[in-house]
C-alpha atoms as a PDB file:
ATOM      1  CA  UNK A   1      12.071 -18.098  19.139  1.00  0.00           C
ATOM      2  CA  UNK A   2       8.915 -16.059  18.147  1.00  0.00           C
ATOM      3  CA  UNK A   3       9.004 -16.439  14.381  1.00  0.00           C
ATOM      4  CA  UNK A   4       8.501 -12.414  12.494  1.00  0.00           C
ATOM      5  CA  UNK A   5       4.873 -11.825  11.069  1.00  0.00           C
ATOM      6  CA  UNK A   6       5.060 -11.259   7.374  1.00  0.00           C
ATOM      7  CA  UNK A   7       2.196  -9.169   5.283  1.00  0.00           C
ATOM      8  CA  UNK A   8       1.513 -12.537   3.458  1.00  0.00           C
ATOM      9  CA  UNK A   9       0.522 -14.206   7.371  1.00  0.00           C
ATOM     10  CA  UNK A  10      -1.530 -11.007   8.109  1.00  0.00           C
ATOM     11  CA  UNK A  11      -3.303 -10.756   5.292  1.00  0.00           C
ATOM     12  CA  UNK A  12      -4.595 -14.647   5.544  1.00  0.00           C
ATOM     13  CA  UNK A  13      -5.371 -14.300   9.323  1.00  0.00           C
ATOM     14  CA  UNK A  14      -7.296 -10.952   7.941  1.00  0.00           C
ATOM     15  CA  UNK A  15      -9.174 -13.159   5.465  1.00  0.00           C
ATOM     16  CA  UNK A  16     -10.143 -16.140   7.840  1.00  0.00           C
ATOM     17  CA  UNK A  17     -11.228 -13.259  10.388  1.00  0.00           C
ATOM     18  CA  UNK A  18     -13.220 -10.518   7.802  1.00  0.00           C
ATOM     19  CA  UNK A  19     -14.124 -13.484   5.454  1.00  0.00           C
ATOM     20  CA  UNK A  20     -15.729 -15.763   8.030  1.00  0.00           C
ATOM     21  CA  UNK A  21     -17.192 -13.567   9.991  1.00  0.00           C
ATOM     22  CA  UNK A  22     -18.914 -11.188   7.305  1.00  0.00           C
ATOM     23  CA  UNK A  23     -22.302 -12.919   7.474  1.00  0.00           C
ATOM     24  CA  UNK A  24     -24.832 -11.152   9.599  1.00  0.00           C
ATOM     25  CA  UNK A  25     -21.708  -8.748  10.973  1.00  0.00           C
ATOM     26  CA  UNK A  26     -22.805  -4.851  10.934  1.00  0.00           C
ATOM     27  CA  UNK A  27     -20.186  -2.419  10.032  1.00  0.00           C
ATOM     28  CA  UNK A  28     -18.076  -1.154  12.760  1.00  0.00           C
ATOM     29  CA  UNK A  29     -17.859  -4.047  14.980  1.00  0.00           C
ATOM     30  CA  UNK A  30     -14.880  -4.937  13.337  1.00  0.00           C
ATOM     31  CA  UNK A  31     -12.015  -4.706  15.804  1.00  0.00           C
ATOM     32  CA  UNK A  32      -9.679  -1.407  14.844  1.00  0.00           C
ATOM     33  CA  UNK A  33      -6.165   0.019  15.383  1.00  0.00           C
ATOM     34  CA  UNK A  34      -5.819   2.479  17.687  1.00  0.00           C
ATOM     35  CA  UNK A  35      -4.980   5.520  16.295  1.00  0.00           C
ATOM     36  CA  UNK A  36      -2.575   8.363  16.859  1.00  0.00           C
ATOM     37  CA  UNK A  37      -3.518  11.011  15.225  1.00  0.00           C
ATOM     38  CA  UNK A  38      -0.876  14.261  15.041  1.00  0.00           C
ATOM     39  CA  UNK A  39      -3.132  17.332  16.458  1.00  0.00           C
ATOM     40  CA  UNK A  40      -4.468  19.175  13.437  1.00  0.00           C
ATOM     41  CA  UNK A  41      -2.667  22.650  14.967  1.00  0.00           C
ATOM     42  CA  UNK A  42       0.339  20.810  15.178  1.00  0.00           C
ATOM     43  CA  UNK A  43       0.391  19.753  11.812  1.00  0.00           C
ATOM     44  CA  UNK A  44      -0.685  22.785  10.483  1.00  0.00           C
ATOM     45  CA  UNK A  45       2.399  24.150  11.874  1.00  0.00           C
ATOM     46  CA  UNK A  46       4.417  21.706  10.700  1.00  0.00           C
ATOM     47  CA  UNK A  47       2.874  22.264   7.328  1.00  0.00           C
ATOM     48  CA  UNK A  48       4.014  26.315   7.433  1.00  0.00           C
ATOM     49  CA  UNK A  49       7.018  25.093   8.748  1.00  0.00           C
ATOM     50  CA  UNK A  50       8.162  22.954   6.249  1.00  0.00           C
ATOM     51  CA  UNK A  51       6.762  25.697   3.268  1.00  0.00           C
ATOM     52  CA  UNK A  52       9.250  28.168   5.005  1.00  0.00           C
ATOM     53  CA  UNK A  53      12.171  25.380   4.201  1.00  0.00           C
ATOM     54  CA  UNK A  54      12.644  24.590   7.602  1.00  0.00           C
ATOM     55  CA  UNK A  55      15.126  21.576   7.466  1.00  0.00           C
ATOM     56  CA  UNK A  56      13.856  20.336  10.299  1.00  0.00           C
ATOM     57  CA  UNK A  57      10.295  20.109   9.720  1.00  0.00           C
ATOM     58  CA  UNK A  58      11.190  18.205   6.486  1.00  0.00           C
ATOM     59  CA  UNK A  59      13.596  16.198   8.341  1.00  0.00           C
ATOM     60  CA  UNK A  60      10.488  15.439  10.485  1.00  0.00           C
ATOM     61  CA  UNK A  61       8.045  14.402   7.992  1.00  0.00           C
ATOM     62  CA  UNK A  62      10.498  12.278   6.625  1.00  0.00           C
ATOM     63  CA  UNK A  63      11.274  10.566   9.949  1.00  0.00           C
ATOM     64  CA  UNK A  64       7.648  10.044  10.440  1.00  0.00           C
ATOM     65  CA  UNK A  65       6.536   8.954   7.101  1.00  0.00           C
ATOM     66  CA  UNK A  66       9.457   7.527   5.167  1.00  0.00           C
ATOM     67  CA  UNK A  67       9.013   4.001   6.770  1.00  0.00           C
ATOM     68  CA  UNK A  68       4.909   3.452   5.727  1.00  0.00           C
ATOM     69  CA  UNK A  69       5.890   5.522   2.170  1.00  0.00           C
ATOM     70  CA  UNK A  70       8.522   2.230   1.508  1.00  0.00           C
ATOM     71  CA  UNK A  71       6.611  -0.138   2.435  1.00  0.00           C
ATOM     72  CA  UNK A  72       3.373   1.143   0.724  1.00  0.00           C
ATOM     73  CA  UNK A  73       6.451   1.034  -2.739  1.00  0.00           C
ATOM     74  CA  UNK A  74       7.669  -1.659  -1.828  1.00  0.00           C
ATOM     75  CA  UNK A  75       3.629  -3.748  -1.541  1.00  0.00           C
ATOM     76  CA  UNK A  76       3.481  -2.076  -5.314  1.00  0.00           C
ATOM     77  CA  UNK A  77       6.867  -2.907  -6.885  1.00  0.00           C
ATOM     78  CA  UNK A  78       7.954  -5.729  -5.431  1.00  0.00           C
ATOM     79  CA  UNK A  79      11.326  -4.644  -5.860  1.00  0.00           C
ATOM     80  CA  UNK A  80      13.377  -3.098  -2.695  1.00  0.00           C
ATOM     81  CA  UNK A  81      15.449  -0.649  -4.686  1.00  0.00           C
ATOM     82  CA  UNK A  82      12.735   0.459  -6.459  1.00  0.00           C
ATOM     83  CA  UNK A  83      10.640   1.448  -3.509  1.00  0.00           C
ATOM     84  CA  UNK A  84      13.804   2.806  -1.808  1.00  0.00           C
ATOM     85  CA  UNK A  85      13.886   5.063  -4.845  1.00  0.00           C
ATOM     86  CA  UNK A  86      10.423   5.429  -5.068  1.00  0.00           C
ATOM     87  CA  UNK A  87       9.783   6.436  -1.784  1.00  0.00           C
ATOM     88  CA  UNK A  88      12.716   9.268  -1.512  1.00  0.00           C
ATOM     89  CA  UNK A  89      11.219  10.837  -4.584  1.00  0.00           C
ATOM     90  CA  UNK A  90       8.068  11.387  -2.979  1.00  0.00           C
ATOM     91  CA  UNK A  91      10.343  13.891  -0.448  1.00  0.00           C
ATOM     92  CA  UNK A  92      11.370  15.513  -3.483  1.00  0.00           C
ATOM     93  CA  UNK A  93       8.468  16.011  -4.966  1.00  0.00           C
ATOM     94  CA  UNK A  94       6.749  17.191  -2.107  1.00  0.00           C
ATOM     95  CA  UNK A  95       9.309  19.349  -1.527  1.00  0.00           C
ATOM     96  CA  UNK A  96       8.563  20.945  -4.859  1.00  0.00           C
ATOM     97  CA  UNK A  97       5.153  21.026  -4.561  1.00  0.00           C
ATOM     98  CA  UNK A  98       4.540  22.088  -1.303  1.00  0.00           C
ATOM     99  CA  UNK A  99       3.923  26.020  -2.148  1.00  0.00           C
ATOM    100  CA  UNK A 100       0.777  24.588  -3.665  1.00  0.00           C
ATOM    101  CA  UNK A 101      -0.357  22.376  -1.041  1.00  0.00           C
ATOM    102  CA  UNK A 102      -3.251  23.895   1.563  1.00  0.00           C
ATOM    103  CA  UNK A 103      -3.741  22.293   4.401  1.00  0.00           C
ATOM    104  CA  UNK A 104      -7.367  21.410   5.394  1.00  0.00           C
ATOM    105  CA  UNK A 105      -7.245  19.129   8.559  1.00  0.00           C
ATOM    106  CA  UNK A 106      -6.957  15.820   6.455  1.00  0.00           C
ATOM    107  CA  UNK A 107      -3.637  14.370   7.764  1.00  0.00           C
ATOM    108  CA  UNK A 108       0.073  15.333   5.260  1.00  0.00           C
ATOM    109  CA  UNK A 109       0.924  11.829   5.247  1.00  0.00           C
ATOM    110  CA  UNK A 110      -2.649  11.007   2.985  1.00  0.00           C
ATOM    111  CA  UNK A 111      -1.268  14.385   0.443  1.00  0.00           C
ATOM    112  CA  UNK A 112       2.046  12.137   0.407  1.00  0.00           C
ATOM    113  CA  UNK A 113       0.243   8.652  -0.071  1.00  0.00           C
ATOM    114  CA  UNK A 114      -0.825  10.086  -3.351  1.00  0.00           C
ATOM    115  CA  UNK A 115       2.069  11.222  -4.717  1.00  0.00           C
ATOM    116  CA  UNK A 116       3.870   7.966  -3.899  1.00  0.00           C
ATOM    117  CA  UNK A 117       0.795   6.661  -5.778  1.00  0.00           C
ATOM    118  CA  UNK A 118       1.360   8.451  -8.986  1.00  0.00           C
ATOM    119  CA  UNK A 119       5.113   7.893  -8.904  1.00  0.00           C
ATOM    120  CA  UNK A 120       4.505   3.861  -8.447  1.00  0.00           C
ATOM    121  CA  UNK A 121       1.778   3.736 -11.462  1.00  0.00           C
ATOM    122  CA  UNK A 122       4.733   5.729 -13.614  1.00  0.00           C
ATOM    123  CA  UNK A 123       7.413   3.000 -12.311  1.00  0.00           C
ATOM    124  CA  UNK A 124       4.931   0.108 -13.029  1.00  0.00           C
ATOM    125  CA  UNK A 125       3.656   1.777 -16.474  1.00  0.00           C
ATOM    126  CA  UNK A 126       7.679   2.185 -17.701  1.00  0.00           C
ATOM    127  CA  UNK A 127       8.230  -1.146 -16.532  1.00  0.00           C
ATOM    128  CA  UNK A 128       6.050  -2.739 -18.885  1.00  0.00           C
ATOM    129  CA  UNK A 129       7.436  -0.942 -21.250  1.00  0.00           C
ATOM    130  CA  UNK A 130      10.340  -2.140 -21.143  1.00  0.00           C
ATOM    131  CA  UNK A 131       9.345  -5.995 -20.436  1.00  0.00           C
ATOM    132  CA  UNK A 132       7.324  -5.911 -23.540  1.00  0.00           C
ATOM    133  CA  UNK A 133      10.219  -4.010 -25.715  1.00  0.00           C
ATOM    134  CA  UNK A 134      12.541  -7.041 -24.555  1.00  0.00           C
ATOM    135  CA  UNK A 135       9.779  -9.632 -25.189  1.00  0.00           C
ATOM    136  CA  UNK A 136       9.500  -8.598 -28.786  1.00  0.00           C
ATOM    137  CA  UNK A 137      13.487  -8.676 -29.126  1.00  0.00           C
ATOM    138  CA  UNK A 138      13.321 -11.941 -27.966  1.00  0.00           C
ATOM    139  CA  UNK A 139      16.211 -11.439 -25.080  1.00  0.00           C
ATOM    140  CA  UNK A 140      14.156 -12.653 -22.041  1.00  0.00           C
ATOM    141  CA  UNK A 141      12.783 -16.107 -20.718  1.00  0.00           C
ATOM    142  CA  UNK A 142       9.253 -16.961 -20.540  1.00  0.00           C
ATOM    143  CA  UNK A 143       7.819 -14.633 -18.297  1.00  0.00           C
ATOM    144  CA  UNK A 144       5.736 -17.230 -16.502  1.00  0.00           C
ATOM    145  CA  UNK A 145       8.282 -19.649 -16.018  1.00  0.00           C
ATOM    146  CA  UNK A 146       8.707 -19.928 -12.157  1.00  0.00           C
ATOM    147  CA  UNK A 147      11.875 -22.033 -12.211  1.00  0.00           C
ATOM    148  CA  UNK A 148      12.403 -24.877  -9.538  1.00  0.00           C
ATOM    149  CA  UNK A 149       9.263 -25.676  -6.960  1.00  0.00           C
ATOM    150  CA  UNK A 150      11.836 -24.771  -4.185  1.00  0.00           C
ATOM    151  CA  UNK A 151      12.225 -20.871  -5.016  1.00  0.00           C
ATOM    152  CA  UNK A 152       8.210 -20.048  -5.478  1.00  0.00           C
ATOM    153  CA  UNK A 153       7.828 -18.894  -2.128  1.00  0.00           C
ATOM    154  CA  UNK A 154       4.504 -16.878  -0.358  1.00  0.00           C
ATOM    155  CA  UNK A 155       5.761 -13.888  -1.005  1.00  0.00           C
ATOM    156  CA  UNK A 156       5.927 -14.319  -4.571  1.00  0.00           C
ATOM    157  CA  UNK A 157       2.548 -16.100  -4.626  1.00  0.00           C
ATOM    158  CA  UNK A 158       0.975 -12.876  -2.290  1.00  0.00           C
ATOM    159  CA  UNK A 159       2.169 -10.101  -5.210  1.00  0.00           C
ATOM    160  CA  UNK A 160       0.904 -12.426  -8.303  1.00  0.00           C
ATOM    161  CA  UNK A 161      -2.727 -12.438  -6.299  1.00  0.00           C
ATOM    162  CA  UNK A 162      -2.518  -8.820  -5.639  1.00  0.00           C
ATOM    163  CA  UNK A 163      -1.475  -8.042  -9.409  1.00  0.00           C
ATOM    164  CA  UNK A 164      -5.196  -9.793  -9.831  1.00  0.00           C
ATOM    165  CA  UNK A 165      -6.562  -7.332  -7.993  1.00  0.00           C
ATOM    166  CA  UNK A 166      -8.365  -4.278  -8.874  1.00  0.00           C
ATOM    167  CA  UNK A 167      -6.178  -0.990  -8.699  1.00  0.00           C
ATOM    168  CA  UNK A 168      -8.381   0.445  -5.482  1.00  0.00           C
ATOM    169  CA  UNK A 169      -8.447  -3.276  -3.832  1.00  0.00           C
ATOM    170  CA  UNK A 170      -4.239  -2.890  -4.359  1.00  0.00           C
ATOM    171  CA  UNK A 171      -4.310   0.694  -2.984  1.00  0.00           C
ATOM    172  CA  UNK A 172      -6.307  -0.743   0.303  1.00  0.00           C
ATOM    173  CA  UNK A 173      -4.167  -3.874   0.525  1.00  0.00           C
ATOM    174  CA  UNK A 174      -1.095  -2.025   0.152  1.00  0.00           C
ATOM    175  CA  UNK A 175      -1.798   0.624   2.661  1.00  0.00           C
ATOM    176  CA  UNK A 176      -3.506  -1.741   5.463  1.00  0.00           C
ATOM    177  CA  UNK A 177      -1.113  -4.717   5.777  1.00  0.00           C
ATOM    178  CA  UNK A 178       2.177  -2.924   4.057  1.00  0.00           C
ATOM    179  CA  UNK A 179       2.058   0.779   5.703  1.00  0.00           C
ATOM    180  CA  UNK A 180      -0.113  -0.385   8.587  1.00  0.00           C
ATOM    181  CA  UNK A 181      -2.521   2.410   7.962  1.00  0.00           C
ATOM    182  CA  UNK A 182      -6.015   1.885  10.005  1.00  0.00           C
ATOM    183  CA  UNK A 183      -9.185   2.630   8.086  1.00  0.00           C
ATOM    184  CA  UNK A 184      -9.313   6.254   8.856  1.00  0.00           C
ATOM    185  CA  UNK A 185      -5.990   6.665   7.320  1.00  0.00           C
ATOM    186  CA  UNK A 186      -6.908   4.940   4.671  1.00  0.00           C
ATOM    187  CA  UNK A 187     -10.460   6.825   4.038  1.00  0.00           C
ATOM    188  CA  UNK A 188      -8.372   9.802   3.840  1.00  0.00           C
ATOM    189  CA  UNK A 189      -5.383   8.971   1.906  1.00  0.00           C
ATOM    190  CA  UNK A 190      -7.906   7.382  -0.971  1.00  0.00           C
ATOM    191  CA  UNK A 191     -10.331  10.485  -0.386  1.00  0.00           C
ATOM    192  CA  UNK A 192     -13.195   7.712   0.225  1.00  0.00           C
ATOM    193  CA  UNK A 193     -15.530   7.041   3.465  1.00  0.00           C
ATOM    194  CA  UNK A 194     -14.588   4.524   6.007  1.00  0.00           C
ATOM    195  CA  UNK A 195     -17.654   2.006   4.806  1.00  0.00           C
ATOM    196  CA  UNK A 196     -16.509   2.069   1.169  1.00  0.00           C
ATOM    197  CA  UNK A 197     -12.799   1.363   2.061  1.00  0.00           C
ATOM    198  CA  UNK A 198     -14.048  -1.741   4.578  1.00  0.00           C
ATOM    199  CA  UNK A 199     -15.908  -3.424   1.408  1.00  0.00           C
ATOM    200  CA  UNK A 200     -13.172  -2.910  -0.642  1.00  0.00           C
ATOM    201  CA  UNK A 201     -11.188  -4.333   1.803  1.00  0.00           C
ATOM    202  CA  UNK A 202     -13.135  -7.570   2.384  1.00  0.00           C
ATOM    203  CA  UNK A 203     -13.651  -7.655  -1.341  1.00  0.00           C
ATOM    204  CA  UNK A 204     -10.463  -7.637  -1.904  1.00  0.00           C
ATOM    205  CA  UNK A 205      -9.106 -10.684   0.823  1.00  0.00           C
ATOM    206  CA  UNK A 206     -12.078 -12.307  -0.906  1.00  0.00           C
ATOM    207  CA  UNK A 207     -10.425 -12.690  -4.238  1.00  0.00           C
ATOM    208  CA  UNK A 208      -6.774 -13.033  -3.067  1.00  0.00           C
ATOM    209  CA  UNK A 209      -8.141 -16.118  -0.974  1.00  0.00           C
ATOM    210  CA  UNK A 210      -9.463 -17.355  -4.133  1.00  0.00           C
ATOM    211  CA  UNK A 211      -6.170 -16.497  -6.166  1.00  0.00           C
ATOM    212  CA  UNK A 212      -4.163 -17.952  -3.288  1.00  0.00           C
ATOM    213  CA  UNK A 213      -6.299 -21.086  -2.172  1.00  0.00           C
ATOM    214  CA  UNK A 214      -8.545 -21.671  -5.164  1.00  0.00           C
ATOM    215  CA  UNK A 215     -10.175 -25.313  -4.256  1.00  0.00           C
ATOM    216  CA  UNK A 216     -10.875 -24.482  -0.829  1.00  0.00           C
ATOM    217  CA  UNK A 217     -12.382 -21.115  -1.818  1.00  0.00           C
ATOM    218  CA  UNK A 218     -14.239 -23.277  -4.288  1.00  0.00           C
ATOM    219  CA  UNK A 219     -15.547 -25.548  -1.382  1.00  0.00           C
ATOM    220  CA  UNK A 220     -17.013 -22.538   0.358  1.00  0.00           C
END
């Protein structure tokens, strides 16, 4: 039985691949996703649509961009309920803001992206908040305790390198290998040009490799 792909598997065949073959590679010869991009009148429509209330132009936009909005929570919180919650707030904000919103060809999901970014900083702001109120009352275990060998798994190991990270190198990371954006989608969610986002990128499975594999990365 094929065995499921996690992030944590794509991200280290995205390292051996970017990392090893970065010297004397120009950029663009990477291989890319194929994109399917919505037709900019189509969206624009959908845009007017969904100012005029039009429950099924919301119910739409959620259908399309619920899924990538979770999973770009969920790369950021670590925590499924969070991200659930996360992630259906977005709607609602959107919803609220959307009077304000003006459509200029860039695609609705990168207008979302950024909302679901300013709601996850919030989440991950009031969270240590609330760690360090409990750490001074003394009513929680040592924080870097991992408990037995047997329960530190990847997964844990992948969001402890990411936390490492710079908060741009997270956006990328979160958005390529969570939300399975390509780097167009990315450029435009993060308002930056498709070169900067690639060295970010590669910067960034540069120093999770050394988070996550620290002799070898030594060795090289």
């Amino acid at each position: 039985m094929l065995q499921k792909e996690t992030p944590s598997h794509t991200i280290g065949r995205a390292s051996d691949t970017l990392l090893g073959g970065l010297k004397g590679a120009p950029f663009g010869r990477r291989p890319m996703m194929a994109e399917q991009a919505v037709p900019a009148d189509a969206e624009a429509s959908l845009v007017e649509r969904a100012k005029a209330r039009s429950s099924s132009a919301w119910a739409e936009i959620y259908d399309s961009c619920y899924p990538k909005l979770y999973r770009y929570c969920y790369a950021r919180t670590s925590d499924e309920a969070a991200a659930a919650d996360l992630a259906s707030r977005v709607f609602l904000e959107a919803l609220e803001g959307i009077d304000r919103y003006v459509y200029r060809g860039r695609p609705l999901l990168a207008w979302l992206y950024r909302i679901a970014r300013n709601l996850a900083g919030d989440h991950l702001r009031a969270r240590r908040r609330e760690a360090e109120k409990l750490q001074r009352a003394g009513g929680v275990l040592d924080a870097h305790d991992p408990g037995p060998a047997s329960q530190v798994t990847d997964q844990l190991d992948l969001f402890a390198a990411m936390k490492a990270l710079t908060e741009d190198q997270q956006q990328v990371i979160s958005l390529r290998y969570y939300a399975g954006l390509t780097t167009g989608e990315i450029a435009s969610a993060m308002r930056r040009s498709e070169r900067a986002v690639y060295s970010l990128e590669v910067r960034a499975l540069a120093a999770m490799r050394r988070q996550l594999a620290p002799e070898e990365a030594r060795r090289d």
